[in-house]
N, C-alpha and C. Protein backbone atom coordinates (compact mmCIF):
# COMPACT_ATOMS: atom_id res chain seq x y z
N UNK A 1 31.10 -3.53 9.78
CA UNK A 1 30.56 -3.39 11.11
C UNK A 1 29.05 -3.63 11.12
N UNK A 2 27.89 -2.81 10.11
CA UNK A 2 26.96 -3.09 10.12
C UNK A 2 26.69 -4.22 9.83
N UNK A 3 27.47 -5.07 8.63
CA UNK A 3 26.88 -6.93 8.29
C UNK A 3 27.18 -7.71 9.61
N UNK A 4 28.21 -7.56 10.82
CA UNK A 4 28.23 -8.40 11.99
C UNK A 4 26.50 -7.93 12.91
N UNK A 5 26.33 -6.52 13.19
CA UNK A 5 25.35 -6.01 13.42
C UNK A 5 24.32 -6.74 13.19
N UNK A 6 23.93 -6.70 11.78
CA UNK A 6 22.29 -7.03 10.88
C UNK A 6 22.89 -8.79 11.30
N UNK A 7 24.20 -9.13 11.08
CA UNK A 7 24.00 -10.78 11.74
C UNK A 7 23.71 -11.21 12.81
N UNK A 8 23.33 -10.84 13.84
CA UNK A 8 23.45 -10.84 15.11
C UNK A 8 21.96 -10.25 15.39
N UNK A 9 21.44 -8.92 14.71
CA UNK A 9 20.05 -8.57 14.90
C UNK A 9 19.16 -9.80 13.93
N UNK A 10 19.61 -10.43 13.17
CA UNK A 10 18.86 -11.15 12.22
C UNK A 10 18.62 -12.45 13.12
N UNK A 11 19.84 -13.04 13.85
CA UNK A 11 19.28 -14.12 14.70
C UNK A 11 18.70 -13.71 16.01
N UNK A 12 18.71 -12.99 16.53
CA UNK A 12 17.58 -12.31 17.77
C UNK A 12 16.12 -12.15 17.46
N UNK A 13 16.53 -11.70 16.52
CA UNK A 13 14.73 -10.93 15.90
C UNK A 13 14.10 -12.24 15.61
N UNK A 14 15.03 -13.24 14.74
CA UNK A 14 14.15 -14.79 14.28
C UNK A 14 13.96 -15.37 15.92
N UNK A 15 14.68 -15.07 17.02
CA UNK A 15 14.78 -16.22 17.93
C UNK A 15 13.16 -15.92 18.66
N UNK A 16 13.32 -14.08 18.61
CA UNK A 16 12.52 -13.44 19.76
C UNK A 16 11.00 -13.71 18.94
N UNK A 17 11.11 -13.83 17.98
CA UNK A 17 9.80 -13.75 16.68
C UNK A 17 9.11 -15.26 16.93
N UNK A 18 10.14 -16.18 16.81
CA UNK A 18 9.52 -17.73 17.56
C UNK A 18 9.26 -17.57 18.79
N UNK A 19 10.06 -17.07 19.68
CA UNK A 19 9.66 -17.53 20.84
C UNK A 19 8.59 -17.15 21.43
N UNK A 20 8.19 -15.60 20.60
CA UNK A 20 6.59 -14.73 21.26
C UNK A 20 5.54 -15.27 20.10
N UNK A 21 5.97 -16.39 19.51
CA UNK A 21 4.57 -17.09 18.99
C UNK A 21 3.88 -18.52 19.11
N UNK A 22 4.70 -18.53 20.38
CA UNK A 22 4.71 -20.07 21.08
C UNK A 22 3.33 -19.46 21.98
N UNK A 23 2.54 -21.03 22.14
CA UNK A 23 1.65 -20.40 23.75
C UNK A 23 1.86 -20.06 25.06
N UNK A 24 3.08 -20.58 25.10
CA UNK A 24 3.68 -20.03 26.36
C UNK A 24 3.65 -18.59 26.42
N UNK A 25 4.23 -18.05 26.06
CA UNK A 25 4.31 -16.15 25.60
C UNK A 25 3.15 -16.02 25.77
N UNK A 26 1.89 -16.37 24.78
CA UNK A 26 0.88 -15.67 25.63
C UNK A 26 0.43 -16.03 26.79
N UNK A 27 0.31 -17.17 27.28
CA UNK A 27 -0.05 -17.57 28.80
C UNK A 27 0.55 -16.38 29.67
N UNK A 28 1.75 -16.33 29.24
CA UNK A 28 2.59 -15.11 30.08
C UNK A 28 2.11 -14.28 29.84
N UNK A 29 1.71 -13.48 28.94
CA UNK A 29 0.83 -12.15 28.48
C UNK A 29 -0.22 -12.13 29.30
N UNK A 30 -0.99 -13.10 29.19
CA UNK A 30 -2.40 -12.90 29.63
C UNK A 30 -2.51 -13.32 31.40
N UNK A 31 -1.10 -13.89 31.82
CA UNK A 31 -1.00 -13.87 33.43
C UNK A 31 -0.23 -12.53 33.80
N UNK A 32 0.30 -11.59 33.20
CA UNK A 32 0.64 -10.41 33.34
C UNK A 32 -0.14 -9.52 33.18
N UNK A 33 -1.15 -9.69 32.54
CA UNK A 33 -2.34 -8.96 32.61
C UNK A 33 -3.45 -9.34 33.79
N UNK A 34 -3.06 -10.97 34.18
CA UNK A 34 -4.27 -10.83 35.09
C UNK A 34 -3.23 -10.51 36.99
N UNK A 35 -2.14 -10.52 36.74
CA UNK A 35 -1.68 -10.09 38.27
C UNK A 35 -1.62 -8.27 38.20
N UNK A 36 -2.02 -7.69 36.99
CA UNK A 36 -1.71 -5.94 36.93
C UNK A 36 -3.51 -6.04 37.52
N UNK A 37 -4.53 -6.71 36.78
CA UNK A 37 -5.80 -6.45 37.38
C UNK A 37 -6.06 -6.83 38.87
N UNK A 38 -5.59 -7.55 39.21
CA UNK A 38 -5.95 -8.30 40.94
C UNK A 38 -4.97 -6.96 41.60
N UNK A 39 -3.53 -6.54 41.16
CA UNK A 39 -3.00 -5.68 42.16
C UNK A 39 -3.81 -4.76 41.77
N UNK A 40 -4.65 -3.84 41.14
CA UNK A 40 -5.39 -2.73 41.01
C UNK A 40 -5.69 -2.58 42.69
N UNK A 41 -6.44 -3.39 43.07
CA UNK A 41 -7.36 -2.75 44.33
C UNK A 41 -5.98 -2.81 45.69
N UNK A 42 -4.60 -3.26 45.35
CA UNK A 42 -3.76 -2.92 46.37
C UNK A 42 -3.27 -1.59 46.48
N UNK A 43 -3.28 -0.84 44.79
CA UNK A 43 -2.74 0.11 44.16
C UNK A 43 -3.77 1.12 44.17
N UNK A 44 -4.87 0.76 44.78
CA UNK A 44 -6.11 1.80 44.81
C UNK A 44 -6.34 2.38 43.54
N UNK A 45 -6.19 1.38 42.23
CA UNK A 45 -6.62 2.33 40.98
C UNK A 45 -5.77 3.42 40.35
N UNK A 46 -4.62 2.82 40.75
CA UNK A 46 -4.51 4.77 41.04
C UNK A 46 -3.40 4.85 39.55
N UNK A 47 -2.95 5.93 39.41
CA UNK A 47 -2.33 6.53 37.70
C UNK A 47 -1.17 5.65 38.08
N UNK A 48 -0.47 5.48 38.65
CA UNK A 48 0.84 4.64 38.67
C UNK A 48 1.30 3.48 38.11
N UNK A 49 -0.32 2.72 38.67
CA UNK A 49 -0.39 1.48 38.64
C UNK A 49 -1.57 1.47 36.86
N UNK A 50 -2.04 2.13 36.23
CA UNK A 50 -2.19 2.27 35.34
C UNK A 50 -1.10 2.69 34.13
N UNK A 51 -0.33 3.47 34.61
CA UNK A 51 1.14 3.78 33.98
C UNK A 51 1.28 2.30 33.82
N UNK A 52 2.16 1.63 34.43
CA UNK A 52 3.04 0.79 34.27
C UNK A 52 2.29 0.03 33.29
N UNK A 53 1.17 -0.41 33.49
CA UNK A 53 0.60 -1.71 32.20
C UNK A 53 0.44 -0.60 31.06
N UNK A 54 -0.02 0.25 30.40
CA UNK A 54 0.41 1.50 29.93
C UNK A 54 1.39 1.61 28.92
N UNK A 55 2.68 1.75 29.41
CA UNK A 55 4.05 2.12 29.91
C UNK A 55 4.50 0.62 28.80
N UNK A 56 4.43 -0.23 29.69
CA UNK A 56 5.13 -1.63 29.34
C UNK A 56 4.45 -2.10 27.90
N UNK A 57 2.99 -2.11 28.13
CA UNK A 57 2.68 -2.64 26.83
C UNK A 57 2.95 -1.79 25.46
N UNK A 58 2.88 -0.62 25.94
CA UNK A 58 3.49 0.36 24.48
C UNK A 58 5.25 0.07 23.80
N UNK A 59 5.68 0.01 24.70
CA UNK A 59 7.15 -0.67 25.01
C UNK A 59 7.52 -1.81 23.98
N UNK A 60 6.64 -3.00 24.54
CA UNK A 60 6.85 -3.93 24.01
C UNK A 60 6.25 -4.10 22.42
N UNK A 61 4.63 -3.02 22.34
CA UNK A 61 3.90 -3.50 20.47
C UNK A 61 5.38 -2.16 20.46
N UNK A 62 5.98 -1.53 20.01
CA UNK A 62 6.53 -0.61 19.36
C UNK A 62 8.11 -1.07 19.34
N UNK A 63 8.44 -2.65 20.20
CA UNK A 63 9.87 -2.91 19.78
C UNK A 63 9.36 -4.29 18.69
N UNK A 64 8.30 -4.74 19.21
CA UNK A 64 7.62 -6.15 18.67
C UNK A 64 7.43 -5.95 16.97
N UNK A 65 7.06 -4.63 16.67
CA UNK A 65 6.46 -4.13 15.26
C UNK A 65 7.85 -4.35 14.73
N UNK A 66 9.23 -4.01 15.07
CA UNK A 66 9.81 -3.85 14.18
C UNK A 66 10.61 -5.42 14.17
N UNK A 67 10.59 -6.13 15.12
CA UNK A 67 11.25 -7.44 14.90
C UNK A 67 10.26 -8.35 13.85
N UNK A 68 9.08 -8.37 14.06
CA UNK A 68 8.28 -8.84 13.38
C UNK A 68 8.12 -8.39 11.50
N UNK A 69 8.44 -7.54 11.33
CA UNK A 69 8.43 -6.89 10.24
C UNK A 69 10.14 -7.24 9.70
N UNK A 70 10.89 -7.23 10.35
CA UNK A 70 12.20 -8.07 9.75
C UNK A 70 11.83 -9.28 9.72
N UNK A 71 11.78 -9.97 10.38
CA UNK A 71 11.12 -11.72 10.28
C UNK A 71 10.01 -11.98 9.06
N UNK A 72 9.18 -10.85 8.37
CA UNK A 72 8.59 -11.23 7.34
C UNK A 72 9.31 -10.33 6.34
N UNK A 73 10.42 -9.68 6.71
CA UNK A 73 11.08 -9.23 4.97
C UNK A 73 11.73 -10.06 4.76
N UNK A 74 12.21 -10.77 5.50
CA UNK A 74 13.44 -11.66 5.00
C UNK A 74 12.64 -12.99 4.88
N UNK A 75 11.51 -13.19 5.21
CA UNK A 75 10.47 -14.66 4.98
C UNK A 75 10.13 -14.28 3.21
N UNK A 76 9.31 -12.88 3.26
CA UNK A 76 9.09 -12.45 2.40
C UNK A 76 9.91 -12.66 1.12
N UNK A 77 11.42 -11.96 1.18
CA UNK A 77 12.40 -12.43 -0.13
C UNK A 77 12.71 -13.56 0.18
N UNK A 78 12.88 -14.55 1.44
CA UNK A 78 13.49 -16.01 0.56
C UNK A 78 12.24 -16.48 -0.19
N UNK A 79 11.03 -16.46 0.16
CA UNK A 79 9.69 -17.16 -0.46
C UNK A 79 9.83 -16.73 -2.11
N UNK A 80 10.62 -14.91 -2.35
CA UNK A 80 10.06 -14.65 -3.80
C UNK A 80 11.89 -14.99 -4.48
N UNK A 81 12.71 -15.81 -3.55
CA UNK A 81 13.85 -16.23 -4.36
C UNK A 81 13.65 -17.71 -4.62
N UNK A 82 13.06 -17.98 -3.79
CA UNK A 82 12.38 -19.29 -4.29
C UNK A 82 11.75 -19.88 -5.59
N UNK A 83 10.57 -18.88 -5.54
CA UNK A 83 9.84 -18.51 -6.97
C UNK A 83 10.06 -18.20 -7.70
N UNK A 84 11.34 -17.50 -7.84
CA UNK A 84 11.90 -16.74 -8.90
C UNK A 84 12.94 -18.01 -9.43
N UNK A 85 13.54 -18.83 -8.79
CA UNK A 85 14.41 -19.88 -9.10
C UNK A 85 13.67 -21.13 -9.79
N UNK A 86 12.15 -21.00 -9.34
CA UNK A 86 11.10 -22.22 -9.76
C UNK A 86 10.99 -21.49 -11.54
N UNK A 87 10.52 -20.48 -11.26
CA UNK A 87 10.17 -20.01 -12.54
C UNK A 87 11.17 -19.91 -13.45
N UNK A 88 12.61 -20.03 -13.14
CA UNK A 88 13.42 -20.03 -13.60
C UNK A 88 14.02 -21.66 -14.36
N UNK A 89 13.54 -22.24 -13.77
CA UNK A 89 14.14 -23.78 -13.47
C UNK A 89 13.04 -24.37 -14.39
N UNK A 90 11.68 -24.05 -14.47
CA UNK A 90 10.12 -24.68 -14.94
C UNK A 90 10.31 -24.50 -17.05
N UNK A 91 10.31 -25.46 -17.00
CA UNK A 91 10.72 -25.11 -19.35
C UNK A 91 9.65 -24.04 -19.73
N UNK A 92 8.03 -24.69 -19.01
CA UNK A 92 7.06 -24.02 -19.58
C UNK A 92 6.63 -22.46 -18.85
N UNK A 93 7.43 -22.10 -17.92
CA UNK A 93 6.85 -21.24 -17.02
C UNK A 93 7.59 -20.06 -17.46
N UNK A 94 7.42 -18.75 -17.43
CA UNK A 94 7.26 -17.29 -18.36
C UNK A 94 8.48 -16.49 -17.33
N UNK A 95 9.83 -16.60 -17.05
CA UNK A 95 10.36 -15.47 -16.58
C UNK A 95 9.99 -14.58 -16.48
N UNK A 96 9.80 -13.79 -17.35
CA UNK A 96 9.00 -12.56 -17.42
C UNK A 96 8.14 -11.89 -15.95
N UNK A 97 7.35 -13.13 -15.23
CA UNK A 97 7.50 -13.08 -14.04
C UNK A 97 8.14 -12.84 -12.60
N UNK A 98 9.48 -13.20 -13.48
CA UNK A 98 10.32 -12.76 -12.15
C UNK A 98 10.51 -11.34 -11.86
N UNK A 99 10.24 -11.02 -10.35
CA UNK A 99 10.70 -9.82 -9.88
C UNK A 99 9.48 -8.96 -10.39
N UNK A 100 8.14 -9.43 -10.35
CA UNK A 100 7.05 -8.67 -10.17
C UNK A 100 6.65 -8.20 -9.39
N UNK A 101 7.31 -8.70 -7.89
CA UNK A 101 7.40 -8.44 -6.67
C UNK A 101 7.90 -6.69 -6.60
N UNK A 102 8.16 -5.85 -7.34
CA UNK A 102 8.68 -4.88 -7.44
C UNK A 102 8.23 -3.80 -8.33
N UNK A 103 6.70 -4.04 -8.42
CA UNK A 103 6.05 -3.71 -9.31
C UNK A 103 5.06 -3.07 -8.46
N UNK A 104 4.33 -2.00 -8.54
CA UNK A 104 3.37 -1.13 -7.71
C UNK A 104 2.16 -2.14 -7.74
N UNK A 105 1.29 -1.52 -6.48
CA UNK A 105 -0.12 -2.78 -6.26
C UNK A 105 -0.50 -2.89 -7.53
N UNK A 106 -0.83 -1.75 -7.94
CA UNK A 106 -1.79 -1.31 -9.41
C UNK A 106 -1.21 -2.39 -10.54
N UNK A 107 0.12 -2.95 -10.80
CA UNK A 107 0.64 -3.09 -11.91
C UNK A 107 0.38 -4.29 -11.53
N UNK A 108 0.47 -4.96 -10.21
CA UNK A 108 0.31 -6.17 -10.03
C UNK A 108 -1.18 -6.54 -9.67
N UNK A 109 -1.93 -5.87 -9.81
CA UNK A 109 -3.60 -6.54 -10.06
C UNK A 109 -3.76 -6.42 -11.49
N UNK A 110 -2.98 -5.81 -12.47
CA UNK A 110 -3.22 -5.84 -13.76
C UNK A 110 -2.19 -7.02 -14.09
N UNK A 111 -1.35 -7.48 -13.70
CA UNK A 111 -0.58 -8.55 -13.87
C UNK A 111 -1.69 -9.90 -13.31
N UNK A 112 -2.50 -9.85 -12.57
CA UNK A 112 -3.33 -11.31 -11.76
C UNK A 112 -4.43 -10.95 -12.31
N UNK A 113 -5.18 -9.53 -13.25
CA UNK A 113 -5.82 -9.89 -13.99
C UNK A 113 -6.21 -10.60 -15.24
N UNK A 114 -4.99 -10.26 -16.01
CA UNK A 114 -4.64 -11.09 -17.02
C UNK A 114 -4.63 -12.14 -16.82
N UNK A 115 -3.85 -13.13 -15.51
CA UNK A 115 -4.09 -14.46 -15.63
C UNK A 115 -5.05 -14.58 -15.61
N UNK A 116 -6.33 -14.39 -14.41
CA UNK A 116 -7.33 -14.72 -14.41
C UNK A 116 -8.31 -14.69 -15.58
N UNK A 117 -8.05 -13.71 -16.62
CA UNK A 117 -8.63 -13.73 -17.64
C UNK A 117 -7.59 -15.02 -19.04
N UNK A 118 -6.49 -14.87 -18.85
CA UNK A 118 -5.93 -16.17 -19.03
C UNK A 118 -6.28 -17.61 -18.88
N UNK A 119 -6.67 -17.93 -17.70
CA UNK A 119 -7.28 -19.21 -16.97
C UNK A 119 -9.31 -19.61 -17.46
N UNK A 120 -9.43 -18.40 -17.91
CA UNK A 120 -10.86 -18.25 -17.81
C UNK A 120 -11.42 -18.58 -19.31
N UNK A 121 -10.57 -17.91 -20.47
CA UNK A 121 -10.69 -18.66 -21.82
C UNK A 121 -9.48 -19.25 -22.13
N UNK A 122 -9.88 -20.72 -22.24
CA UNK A 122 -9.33 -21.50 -22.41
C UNK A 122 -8.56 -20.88 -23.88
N UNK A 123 -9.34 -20.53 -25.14
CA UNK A 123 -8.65 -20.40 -26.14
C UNK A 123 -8.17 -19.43 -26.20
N UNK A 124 -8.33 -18.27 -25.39
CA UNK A 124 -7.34 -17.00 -25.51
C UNK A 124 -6.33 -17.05 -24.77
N UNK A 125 -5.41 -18.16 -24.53
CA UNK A 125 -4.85 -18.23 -23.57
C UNK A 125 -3.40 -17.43 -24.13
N UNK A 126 -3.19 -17.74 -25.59
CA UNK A 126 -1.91 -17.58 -26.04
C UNK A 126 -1.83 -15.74 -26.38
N UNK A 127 -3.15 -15.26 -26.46
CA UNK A 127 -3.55 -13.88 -26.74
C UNK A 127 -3.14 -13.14 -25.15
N UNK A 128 -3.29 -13.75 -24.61
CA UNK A 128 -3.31 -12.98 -23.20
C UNK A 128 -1.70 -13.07 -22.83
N UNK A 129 -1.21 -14.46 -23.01
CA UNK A 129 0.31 -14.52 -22.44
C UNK A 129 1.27 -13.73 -23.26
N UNK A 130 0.80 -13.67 -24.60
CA UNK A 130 1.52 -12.54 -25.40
C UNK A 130 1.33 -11.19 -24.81
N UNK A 131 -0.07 -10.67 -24.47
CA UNK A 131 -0.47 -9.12 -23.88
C UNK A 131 0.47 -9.08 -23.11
N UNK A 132 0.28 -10.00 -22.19
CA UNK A 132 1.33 -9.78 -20.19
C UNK A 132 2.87 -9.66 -20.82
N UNK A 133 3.37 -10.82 -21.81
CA UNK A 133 4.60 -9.96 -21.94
C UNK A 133 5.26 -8.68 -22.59
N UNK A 134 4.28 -8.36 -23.36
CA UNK A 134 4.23 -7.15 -23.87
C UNK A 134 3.81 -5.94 -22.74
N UNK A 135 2.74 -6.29 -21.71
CA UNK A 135 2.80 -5.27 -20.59
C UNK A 135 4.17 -5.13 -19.66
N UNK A 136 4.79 -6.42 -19.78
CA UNK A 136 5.86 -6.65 -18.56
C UNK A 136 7.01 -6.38 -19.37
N UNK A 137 6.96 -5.80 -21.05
CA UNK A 137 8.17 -5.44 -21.43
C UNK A 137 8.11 -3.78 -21.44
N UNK A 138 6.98 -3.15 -21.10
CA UNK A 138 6.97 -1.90 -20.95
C UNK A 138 7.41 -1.42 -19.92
N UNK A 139 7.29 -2.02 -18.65
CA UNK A 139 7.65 -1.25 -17.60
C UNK A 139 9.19 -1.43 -17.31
């Protein structure tokens, strides 16, 4: 029941995620904002007519946060199944890499420090790629 569900929320969320990042959507945003300011002085200012723009825009960032945030988990893992299949597929490239994505911030700035200190002496290069897999066989 839930996989028909998540199939059905998965193509809404991608449709609604394109369609509010087109310029149209905002033209509409920003002409919904300018007919709530011009009716102000019909509405005399008043809490009602502040409610509703209020009201609506909380509405929409608090359903928007969560479609948007599915649209980059699932951008998110195809991009690192991707990478993980490159690195997999590459003769010279270090598995060991794969699924670092799952590794705390901390472990992964000590993982992009090493390269960088990798990239940086040329002749310690083989000293360092030995360290990283020896760090990446500890955890």
């Amino acid at each position: 029941m839930f996989e028909k569900f998540d199939h059905i929320f998965t193509k809404v969320a991608g449709w609604i995620a394109g369609a509010t990042g087109q310029p149209l959507a905002f033209i509409l945003a920003v002409a919904t904002v300018i007919v709530w300011v011009v009716s102000g002085p019909l509405f005399q200012f008043s809490d009602t007519w502040q409610l509703v723009i209020n009201t609506g825009t909380t509405i929409v960032t608090f359903l928007m946060v969560f479609l948007i945030q599915n649209t980059q988990n699932r951008d998110s893992a195809a991009m690192q199944a991707k990478l993980d299949e490159l690195l997999r597929a590459v003769e010279q490239a270090r598995e060991s890499f794969i699924g670092i994505e799952h590794l705390t911030a901390k472990e992964v700035e000590k993982v992009r420090d090493d390269i960088e200190r990798e990239c940086a002496g040329a002749g310690k290069s083989e000293a360092v790629s030995r360290s990283f897999d020896k760090f990446v066989k500890r955890l």
